[in-house]
C-alpha atoms as a PDB file:
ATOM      1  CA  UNK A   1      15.703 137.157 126.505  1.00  0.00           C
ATOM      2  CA  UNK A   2      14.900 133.948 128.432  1.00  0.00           C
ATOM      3  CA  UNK A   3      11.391 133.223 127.549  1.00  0.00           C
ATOM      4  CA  UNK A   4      13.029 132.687 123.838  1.00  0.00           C
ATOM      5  CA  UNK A   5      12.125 135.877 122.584  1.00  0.00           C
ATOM      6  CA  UNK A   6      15.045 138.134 120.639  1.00  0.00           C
ATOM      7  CA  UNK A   7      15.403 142.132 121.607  1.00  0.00           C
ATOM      8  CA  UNK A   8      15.145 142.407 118.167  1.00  0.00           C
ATOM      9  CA  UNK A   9      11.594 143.725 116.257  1.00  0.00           C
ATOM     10  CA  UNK A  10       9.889 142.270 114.045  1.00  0.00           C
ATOM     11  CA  UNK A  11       8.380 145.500 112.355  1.00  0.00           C
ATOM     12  CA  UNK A  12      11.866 146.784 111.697  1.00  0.00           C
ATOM     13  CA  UNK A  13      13.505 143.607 110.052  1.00  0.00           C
ATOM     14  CA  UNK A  14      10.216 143.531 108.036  1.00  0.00           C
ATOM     15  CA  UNK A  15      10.767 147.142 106.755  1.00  0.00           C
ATOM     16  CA  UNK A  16      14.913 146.747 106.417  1.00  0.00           C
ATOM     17  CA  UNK A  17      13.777 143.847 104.087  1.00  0.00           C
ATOM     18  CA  UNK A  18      11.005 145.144 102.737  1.00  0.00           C
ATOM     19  CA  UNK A  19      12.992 148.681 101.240  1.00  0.00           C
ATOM     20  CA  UNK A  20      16.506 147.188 101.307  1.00  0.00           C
ATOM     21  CA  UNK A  21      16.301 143.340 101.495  1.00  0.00           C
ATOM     22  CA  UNK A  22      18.560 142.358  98.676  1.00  0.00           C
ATOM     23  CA  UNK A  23      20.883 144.249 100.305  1.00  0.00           C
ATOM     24  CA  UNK A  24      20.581 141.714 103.209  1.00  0.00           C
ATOM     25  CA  UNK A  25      20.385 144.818 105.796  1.00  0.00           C
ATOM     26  CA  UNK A  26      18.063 142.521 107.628  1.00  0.00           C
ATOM     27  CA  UNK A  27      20.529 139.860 108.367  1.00  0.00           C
ATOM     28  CA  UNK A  28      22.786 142.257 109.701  1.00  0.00           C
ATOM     29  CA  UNK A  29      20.224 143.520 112.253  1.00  0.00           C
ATOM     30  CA  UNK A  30      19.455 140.196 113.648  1.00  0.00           C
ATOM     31  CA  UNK A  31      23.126 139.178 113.740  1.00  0.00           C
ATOM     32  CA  UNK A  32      23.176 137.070 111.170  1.00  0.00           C
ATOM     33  CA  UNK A  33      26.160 138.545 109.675  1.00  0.00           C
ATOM     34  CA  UNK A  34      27.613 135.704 107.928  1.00  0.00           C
ATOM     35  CA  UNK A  35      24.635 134.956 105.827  1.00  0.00           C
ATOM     36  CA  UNK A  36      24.135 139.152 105.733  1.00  0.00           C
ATOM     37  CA  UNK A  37      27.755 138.880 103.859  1.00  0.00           C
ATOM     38  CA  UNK A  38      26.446 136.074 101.874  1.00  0.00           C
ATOM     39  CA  UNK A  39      23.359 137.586 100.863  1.00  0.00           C
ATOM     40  CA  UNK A  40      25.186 141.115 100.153  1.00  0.00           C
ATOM     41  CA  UNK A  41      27.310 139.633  97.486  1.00  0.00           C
ATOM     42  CA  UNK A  42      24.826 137.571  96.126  1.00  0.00           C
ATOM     43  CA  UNK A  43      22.327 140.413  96.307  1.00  0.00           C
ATOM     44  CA  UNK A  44      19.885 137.807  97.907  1.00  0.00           C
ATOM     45  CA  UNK A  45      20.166 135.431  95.519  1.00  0.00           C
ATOM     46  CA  UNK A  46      18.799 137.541  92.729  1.00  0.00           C
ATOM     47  CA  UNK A  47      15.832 138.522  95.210  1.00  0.00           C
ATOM     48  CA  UNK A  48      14.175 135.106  95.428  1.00  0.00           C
ATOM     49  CA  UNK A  49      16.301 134.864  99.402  1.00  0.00           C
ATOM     50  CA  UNK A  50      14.765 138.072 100.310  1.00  0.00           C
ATOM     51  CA  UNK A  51      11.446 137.150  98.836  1.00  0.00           C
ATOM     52  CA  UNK A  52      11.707 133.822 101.641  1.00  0.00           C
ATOM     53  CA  UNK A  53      12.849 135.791 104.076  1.00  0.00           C
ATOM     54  CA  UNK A  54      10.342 138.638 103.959  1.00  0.00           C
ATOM     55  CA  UNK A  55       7.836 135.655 104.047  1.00  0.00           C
ATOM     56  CA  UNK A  56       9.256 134.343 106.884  1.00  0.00           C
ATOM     57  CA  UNK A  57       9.592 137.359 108.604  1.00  0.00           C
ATOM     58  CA  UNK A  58       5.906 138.611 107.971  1.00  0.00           C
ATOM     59  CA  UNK A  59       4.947 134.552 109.461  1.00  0.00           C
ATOM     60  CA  UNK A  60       6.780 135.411 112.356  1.00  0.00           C
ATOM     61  CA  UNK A  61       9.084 132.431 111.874  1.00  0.00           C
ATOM     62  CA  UNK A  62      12.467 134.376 111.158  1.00  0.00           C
ATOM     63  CA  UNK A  63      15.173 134.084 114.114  1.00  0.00           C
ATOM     64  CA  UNK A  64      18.070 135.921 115.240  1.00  0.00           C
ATOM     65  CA  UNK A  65      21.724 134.553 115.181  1.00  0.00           C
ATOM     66  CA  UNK A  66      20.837 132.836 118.571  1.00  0.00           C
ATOM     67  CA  UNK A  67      17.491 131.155 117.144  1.00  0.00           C
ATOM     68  CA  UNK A  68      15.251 133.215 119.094  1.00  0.00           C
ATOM     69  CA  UNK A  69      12.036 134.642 117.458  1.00  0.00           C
ATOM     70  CA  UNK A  70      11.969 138.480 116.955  1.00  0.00           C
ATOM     71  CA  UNK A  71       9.904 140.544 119.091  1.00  0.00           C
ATOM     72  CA  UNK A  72       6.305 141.459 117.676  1.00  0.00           C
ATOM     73  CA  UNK A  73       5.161 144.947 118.258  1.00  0.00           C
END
């Protein structure tokens, strides 16, 4: 979107990493698919990455793969 604001919600990366983080499912849905790879193989480093992210993602700081803050609803 324009206003800096990613099509992408919130609520549902917060669930994909709160059931399936160290999967890195998460990633994936924002496009982050490199790091999504990265985090697959590594299965979040152990879960401490997916802790951070679900951290990040419940402080509303997480972005999408163009840096854009996920949607809130």
């Amino acid at each position: 979107m324009a206003d800096g604001t990613s099509d992408k919600s919130n609520t549902v990366a917060l669930l994909l990493c709160l059931f399936i983080g160290i999967l890195g499912v998460h990633r994936f849905y924002v496009g982050k698919v490199g790091t999504g790879i990265l985090h697959l193989v590594t299965l979040g480093v152990l879960g401490i990455w997916t802790l951070v992210d679900l951290i990040m993602i419940i402080l509303q700081k997480f972005t999408d793969s163009e840096g854009n803050t996920l949607k809130f609803n």
